[in-house]
C-alpha atoms as a PDB file:
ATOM      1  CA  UNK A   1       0.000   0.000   0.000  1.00  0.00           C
ATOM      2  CA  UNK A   2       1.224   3.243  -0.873  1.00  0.00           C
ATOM      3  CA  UNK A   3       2.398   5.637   1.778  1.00  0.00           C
ATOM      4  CA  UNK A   4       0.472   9.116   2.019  1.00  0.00           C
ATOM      5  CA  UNK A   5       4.000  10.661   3.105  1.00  0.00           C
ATOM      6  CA  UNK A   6       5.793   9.009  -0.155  1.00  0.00           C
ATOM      7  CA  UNK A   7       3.111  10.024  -2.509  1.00  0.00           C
ATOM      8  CA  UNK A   8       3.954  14.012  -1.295  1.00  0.00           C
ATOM      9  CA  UNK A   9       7.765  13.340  -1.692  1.00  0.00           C
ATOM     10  CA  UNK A  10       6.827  12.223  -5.457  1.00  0.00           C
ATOM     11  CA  UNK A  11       4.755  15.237  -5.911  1.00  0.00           C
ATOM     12  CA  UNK A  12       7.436  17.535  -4.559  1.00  0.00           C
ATOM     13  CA  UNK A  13      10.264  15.723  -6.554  1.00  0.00           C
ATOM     14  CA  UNK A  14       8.204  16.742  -9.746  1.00  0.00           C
ATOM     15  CA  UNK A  15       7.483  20.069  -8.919  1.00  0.00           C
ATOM     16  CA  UNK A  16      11.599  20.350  -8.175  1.00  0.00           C
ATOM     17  CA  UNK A  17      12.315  19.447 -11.544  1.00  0.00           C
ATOM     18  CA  UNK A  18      10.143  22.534 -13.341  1.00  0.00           C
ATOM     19  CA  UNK A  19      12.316  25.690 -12.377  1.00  0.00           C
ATOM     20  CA  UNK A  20      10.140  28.400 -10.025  1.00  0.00           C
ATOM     21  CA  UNK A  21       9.771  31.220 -12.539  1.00  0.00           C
ATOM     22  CA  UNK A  22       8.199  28.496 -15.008  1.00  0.00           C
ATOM     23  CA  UNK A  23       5.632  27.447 -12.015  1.00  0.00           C
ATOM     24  CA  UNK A  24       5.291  31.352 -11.361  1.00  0.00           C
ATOM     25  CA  UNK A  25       4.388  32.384 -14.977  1.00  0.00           C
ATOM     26  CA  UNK A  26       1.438  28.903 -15.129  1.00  0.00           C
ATOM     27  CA  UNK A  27       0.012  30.336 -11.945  1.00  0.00           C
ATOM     28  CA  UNK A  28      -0.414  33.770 -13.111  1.00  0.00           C
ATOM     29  CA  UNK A  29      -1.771  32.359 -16.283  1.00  0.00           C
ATOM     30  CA  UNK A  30      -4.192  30.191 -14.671  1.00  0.00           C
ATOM     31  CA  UNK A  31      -5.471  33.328 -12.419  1.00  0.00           C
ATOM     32  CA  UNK A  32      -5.723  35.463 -15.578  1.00  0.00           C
ATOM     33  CA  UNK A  33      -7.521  32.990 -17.606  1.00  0.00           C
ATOM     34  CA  UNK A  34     -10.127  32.045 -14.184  1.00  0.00           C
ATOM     35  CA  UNK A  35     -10.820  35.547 -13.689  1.00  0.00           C
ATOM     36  CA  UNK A  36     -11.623  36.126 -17.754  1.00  0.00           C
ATOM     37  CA  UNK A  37     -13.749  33.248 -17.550  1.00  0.00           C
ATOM     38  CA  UNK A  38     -15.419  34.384 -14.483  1.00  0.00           C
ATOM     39  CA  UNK A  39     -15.934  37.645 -15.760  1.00  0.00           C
ATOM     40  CA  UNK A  40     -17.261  36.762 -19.199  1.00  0.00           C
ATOM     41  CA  UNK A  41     -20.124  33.640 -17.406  1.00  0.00           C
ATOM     42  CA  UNK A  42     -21.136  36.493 -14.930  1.00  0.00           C
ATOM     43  CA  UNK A  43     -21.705  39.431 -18.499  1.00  0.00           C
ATOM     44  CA  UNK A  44     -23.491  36.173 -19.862  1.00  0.00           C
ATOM     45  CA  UNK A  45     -21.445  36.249 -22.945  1.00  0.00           C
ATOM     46  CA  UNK A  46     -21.232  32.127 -22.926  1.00  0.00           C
ATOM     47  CA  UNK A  47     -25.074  31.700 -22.896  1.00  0.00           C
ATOM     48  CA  UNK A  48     -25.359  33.968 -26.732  1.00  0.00           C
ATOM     49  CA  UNK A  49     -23.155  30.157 -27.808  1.00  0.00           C
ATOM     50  CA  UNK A  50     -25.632  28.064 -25.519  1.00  0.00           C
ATOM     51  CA  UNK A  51     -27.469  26.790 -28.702  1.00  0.00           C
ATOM     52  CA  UNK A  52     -23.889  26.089 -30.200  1.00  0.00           C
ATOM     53  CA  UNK A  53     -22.387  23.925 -27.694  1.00  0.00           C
ATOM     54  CA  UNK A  54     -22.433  20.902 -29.651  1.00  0.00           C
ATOM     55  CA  UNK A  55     -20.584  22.694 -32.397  1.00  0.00           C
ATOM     56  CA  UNK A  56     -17.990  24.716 -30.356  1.00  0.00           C
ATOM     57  CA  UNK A  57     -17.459  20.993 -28.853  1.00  0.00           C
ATOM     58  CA  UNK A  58     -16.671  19.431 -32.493  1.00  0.00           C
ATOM     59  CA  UNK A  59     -14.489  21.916 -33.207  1.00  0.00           C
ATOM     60  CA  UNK A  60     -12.695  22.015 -30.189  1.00  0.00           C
ATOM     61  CA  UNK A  61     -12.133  18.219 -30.644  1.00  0.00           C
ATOM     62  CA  UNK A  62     -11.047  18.692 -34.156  1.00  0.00           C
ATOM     63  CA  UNK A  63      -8.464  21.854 -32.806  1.00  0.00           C
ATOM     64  CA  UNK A  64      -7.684  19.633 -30.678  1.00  0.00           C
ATOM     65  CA  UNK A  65      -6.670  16.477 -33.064  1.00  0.00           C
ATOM     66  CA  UNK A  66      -4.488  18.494 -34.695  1.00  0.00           C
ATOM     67  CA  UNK A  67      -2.622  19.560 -31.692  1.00  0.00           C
ATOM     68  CA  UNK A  68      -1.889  16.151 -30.613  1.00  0.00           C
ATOM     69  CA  UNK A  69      -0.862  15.303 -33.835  1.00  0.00           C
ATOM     70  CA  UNK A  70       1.585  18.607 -34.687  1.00  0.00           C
ATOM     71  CA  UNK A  71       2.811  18.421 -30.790  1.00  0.00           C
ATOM     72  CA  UNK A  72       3.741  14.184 -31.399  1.00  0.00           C
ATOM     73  CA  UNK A  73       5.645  15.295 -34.606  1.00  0.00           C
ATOM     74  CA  UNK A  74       7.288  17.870 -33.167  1.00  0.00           C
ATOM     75  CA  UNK A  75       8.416  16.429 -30.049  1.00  0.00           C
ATOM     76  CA  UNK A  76       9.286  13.172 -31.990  1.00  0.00           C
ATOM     77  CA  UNK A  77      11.606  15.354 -34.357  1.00  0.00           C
ATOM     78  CA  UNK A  78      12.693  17.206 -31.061  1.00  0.00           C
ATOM     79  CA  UNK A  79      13.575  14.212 -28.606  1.00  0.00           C
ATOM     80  CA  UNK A  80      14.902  12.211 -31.950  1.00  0.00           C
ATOM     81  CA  UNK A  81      17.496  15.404 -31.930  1.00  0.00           C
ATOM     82  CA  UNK A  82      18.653  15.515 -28.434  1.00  0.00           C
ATOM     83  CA  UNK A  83      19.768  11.740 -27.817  1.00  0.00           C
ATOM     84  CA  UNK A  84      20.922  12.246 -31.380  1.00  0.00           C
ATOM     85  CA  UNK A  85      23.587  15.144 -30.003  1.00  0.00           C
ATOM     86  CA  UNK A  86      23.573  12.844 -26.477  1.00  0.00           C
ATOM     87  CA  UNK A  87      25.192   9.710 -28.652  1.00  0.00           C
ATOM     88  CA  UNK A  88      27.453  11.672 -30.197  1.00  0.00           C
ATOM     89  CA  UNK A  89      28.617  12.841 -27.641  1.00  0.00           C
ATOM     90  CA  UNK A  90      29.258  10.117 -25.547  1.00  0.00           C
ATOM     91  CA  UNK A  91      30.927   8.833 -28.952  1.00  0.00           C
ATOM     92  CA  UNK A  92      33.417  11.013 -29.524  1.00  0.00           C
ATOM     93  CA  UNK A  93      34.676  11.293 -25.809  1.00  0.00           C
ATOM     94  CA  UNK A  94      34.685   7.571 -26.262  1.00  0.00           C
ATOM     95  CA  UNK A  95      36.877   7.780 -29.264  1.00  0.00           C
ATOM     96  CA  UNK A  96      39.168  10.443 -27.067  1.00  0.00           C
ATOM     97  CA  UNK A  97      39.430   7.674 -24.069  1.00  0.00           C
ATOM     98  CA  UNK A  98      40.698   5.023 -26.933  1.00  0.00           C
ATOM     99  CA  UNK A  99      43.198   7.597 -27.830  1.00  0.00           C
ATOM    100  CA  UNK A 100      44.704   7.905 -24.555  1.00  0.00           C
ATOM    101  CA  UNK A 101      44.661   4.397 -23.825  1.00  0.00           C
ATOM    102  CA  UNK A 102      46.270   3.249 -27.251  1.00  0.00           C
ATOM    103  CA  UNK A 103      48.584   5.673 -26.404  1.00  0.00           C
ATOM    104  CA  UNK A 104      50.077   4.099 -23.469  1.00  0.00           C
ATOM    105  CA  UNK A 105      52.326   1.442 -25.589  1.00  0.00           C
ATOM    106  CA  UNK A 106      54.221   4.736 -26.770  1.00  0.00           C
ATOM    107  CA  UNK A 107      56.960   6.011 -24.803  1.00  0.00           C
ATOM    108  CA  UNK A 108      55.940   8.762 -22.469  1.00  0.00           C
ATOM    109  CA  UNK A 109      57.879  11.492 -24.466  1.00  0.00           C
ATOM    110  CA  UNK A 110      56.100  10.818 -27.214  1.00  0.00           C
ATOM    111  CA  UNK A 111      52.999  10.501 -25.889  1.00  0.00           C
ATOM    112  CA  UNK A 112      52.855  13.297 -23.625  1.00  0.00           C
ATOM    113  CA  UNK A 113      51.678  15.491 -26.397  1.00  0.00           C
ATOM    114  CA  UNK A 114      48.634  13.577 -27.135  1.00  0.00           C
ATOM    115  CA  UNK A 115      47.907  13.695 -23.988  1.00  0.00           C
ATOM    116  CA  UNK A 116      47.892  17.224 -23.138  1.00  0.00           C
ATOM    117  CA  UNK A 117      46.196  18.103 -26.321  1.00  0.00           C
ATOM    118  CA  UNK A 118      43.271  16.029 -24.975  1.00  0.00           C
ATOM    119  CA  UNK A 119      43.442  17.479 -21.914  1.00  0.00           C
ATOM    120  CA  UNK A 120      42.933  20.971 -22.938  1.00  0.00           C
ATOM    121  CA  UNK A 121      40.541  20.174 -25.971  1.00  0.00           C
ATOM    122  CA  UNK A 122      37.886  18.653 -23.135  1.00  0.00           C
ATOM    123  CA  UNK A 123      38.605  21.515 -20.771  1.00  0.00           C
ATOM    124  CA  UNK A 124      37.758  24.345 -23.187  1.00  0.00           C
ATOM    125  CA  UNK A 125      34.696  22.354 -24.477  1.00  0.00           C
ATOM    126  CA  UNK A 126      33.578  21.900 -21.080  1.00  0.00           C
ATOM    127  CA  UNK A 127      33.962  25.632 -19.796  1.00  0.00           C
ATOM    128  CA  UNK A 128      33.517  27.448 -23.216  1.00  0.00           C
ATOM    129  CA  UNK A 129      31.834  25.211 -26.219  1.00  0.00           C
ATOM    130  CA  UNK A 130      28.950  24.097 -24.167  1.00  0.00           C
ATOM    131  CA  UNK A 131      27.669  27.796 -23.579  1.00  0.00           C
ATOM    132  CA  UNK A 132      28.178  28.774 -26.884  1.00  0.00           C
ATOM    133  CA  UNK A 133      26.353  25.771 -28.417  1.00  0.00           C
ATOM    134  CA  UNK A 134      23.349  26.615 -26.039  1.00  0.00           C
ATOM    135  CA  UNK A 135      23.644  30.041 -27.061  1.00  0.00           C
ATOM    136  CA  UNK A 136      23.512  28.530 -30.855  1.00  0.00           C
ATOM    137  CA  UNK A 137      26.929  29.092 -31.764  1.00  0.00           C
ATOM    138  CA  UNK A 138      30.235  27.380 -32.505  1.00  0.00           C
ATOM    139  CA  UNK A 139      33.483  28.101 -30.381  1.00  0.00           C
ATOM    140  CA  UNK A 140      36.418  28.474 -32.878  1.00  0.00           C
ATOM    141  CA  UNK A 141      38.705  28.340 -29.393  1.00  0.00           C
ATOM    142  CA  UNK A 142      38.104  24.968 -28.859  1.00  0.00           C
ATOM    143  CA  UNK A 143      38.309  24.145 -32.766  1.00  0.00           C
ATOM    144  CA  UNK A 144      41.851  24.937 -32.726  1.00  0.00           C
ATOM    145  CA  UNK A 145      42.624  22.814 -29.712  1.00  0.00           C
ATOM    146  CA  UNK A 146      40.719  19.931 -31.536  1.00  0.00           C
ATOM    147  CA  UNK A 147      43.051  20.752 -34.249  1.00  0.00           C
ATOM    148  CA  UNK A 148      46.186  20.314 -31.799  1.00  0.00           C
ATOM    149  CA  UNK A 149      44.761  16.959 -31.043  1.00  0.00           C
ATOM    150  CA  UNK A 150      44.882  16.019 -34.565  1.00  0.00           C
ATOM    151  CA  UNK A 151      48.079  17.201 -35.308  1.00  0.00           C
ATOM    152  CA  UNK A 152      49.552  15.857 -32.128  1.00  0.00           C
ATOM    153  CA  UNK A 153      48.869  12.633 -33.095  1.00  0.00           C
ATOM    154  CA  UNK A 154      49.741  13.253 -36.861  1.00  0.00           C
ATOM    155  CA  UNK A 155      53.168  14.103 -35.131  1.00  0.00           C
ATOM    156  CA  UNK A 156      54.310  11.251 -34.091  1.00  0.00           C
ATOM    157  CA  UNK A 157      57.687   9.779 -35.227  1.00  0.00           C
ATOM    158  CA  UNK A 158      57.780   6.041 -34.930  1.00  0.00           C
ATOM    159  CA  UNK A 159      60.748   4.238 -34.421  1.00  0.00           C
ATOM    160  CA  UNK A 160      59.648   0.885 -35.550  1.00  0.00           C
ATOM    161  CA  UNK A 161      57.006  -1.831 -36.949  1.00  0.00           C
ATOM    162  CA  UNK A 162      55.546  -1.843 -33.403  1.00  0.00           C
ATOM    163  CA  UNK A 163      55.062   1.670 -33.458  1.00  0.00           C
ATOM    164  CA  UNK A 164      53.916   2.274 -36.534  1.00  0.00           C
ATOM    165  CA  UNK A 165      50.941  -0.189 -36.271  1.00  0.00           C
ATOM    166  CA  UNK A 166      50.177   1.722 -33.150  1.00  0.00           C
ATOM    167  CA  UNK A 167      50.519   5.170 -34.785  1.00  0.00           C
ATOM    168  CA  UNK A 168      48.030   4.003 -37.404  1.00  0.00           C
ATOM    169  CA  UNK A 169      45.586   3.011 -35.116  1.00  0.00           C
ATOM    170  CA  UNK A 170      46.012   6.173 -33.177  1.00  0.00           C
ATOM    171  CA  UNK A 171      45.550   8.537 -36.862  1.00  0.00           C
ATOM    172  CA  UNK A 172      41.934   5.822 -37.166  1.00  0.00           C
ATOM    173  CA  UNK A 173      40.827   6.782 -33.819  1.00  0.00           C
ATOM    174  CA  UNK A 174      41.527  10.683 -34.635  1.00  0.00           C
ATOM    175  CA  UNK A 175      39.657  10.514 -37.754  1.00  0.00           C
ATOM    176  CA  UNK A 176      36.913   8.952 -35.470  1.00  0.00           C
ATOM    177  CA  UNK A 177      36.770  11.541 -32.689  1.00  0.00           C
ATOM    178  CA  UNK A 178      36.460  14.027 -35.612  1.00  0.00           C
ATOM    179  CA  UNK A 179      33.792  12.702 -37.303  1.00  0.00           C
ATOM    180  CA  UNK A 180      31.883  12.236 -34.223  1.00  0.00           C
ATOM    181  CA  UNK A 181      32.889  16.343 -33.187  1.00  0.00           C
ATOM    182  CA  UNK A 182      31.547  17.329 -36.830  1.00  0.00           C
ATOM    183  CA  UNK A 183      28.183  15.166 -36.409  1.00  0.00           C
ATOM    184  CA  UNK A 184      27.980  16.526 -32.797  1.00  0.00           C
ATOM    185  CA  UNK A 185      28.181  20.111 -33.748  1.00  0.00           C
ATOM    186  CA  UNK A 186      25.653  19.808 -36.351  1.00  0.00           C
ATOM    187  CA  UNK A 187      23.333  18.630 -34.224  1.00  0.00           C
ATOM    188  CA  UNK A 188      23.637  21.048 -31.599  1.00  0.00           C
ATOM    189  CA  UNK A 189      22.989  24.168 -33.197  1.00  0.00           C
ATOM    190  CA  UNK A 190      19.701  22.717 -34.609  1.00  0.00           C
ATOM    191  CA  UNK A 191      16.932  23.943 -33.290  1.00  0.00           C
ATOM    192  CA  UNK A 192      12.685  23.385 -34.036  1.00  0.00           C
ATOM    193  CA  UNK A 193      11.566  26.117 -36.959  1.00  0.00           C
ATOM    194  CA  UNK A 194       9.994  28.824 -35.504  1.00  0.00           C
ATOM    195  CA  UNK A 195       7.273  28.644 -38.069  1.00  0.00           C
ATOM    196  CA  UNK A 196       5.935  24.969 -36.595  1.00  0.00           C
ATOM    197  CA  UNK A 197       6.519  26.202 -32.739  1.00  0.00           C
ATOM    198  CA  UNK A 198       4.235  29.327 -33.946  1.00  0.00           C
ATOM    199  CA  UNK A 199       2.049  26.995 -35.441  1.00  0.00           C
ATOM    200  CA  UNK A 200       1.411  24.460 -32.481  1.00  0.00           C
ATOM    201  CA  UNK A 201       1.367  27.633 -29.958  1.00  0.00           C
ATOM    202  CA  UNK A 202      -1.236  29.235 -31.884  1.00  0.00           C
ATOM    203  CA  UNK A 203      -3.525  26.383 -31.919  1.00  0.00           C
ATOM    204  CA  UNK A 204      -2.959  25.517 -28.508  1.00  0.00           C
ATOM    205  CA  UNK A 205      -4.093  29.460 -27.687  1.00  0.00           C
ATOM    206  CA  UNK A 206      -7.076  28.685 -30.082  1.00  0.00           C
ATOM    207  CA  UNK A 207      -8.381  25.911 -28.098  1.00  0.00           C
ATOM    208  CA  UNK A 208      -8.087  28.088 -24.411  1.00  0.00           C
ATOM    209  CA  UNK A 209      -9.717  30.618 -26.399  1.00  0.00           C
ATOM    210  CA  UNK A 210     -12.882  28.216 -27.439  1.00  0.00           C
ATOM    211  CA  UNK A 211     -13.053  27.314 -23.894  1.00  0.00           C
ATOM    212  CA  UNK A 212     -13.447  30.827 -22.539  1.00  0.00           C
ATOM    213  CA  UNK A 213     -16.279  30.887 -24.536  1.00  0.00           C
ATOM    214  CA  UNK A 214     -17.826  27.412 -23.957  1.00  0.00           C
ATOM    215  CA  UNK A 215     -21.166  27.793 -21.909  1.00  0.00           C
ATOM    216  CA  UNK A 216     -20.770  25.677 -19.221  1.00  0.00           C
ATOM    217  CA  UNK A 217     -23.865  25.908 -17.331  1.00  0.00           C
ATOM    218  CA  UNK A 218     -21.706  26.198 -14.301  1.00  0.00           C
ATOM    219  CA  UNK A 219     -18.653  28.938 -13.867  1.00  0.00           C
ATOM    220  CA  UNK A 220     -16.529  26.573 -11.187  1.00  0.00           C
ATOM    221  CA  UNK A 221     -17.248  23.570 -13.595  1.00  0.00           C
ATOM    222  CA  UNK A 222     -16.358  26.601 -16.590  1.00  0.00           C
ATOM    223  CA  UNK A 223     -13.259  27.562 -14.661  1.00  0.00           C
ATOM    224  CA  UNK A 224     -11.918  23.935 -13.391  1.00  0.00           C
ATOM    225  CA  UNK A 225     -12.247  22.231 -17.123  1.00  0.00           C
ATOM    226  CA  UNK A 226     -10.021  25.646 -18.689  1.00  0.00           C
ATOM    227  CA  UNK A 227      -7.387  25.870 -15.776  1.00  0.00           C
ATOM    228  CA  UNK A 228      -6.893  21.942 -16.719  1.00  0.00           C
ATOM    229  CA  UNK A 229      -6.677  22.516 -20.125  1.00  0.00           C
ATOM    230  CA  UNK A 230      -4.090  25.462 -19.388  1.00  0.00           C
ATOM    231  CA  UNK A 231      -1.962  23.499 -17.128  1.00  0.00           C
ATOM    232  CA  UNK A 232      -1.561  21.022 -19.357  1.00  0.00           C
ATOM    233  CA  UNK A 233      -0.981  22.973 -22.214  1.00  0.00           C
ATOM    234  CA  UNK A 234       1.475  25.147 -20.431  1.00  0.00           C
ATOM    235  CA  UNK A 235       3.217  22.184 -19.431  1.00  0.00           C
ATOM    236  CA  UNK A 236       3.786  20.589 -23.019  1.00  0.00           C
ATOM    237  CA  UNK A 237       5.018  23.674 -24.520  1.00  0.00           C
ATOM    238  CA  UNK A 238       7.334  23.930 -21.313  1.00  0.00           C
ATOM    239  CA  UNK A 239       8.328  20.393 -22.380  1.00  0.00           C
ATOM    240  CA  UNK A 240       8.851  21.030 -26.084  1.00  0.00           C
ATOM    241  CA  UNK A 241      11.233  24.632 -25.521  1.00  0.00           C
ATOM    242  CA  UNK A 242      13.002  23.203 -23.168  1.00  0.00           C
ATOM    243  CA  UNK A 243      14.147  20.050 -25.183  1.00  0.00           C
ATOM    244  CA  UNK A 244      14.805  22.016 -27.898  1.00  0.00           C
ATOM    245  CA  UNK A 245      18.239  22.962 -26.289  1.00  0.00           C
ATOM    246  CA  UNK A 246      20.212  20.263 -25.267  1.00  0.00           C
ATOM    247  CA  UNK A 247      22.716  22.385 -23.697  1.00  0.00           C
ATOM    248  CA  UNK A 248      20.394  24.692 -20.905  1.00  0.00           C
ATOM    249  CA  UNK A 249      17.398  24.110 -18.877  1.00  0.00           C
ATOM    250  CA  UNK A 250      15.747  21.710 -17.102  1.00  0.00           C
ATOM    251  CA  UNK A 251      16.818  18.301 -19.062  1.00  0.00           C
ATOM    252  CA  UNK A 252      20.160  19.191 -20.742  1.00  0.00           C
ATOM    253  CA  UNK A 253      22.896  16.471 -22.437  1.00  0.00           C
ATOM    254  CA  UNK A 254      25.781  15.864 -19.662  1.00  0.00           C
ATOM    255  CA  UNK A 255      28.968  16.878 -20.200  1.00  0.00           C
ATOM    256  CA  UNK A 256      30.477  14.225 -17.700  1.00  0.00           C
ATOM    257  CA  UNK A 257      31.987  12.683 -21.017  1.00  0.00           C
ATOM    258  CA  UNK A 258      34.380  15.616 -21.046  1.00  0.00           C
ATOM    259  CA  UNK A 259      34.826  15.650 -17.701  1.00  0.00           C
ATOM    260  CA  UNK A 260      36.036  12.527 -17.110  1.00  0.00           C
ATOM    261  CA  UNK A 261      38.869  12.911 -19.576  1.00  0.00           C
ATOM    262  CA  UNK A 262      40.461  15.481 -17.677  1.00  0.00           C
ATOM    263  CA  UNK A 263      39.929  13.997 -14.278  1.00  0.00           C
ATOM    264  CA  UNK A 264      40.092  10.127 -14.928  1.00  0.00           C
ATOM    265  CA  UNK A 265      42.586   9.530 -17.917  1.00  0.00           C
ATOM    266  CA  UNK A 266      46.357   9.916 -17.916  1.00  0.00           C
END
């Protein structure tokens, strides 16, 4: 049986995960839009639709259809996107760890350059590309020092057979990481046309407007069924914004990929 006390820690964990201004702004919607609907029952204006209800109700269930169906495209399109970037990523730090391991059979001298070059590449995309990709943008910094880890391994001098089979696989693994970074990149600055979040807004604010004037024959009944419908509606377009940057907000990629190649690999 299901604890009263653990059912309020479940209902507070999901209320922690939408930030406080975004809980703020639903609130004052939902007062706004109960004190319109209030307003307009009390003037009477529902009752001059009362001989249209049936008809305001088919067309709010058509509106409706097509919301459902332009919100599951977009999100599919959206979330498709963000594990998209999320595998990528995870793939090229992957392909960063190989090079630092393969790297070990070289002697230290020679592979202390690869290893620094690492280093630094997954510092400055840590502190500096992961802003400017939620911003949108590219960060030529941390190009270059992707470029160092190229040419670091490019670099090497091997001495023998040994080496050079290890040198090879080394220049494979680059080629890799790179592939991976230029896959990544394209991803991230993606984002969902304006012109199809304008379209599923506006027919979200078309079906809150049909409910103001619904004529409920009672105003709590009235006001209960459109702060629902609000709530909801708030919260999917919450949902789809906020996916459509990986890189900010309330679910984000992790860059713990990165991270771990400057704390964890030598």
């Amino acid at each position: 049986m299901t604890n009263y006390s653990d059912d309020q820690t479940l209902f507070a964990r999901t209320l922690g995960i939408i930030p406080g201004e975004v809980l703020s702004r639903l609130v004052k919607t939902l007062v706004v839009l109960s004190a319109l609907y209030a307003v307009l029952w009390y003037a009477g204006l529902q009752k001059l639709f009362l001989n249209d209800a049936e008809g305001l109700a088919a067309l709010i269930q058509i509106i409706g259809t097509l919301y459902s169906v332009l919100y599951a495209f977009a999100t599919y399109v959206i979330w498709g996107q963000f594990t998209a970037v999320e595998t990528e990523i995870v793939k090229e730090a992957g392909s960063l760890k190989d090079l630092l391991l393969f790297s070990n059979r070289l002697k230290e001298t020679v592979r202390e350059p690869v290893v620094r070059a690492v280093k630094i590449y997954a510092r400055s995309v840590v502190e500096t590309e992961w802003r400017a990709l939620a911003d949108g943008k590219t960060s030529e910094k941390t190009d270059r020092f992707f470029y160092e880890v190229i040419a670091s391994v490019s670099n090497i001098k091997w001495e023998d057979d040994s080496e050079r089979v290890v040198c090879q696989r080394l220049l494979d693994i680059a080629n890799q990481a790179s592939a991976h970074r230029d896959e990544r990149l394209a991803l991230s600055v993606k984002r969902i046309p304006r012109t199809l979040l304008v379209f599923v807004s506006l027919t979200a604010c078309t079906i809150l407007f049909l409910l103001l004037l619904y004529p409920f024959r009672n105003v709590a009944l009235g006001i209960l069924s459109l702060a629902i419908a609000a709530m909801l509606l708030f919260f999917a377009h919450f949902v789809l914004t906020d996916l459509d940057n990986p890189f900010e907000g309330t679910w984000n990629v992790r860059v713990d990929p990165f991270g771990e190649l400057i704390t964890k690999f030598r």
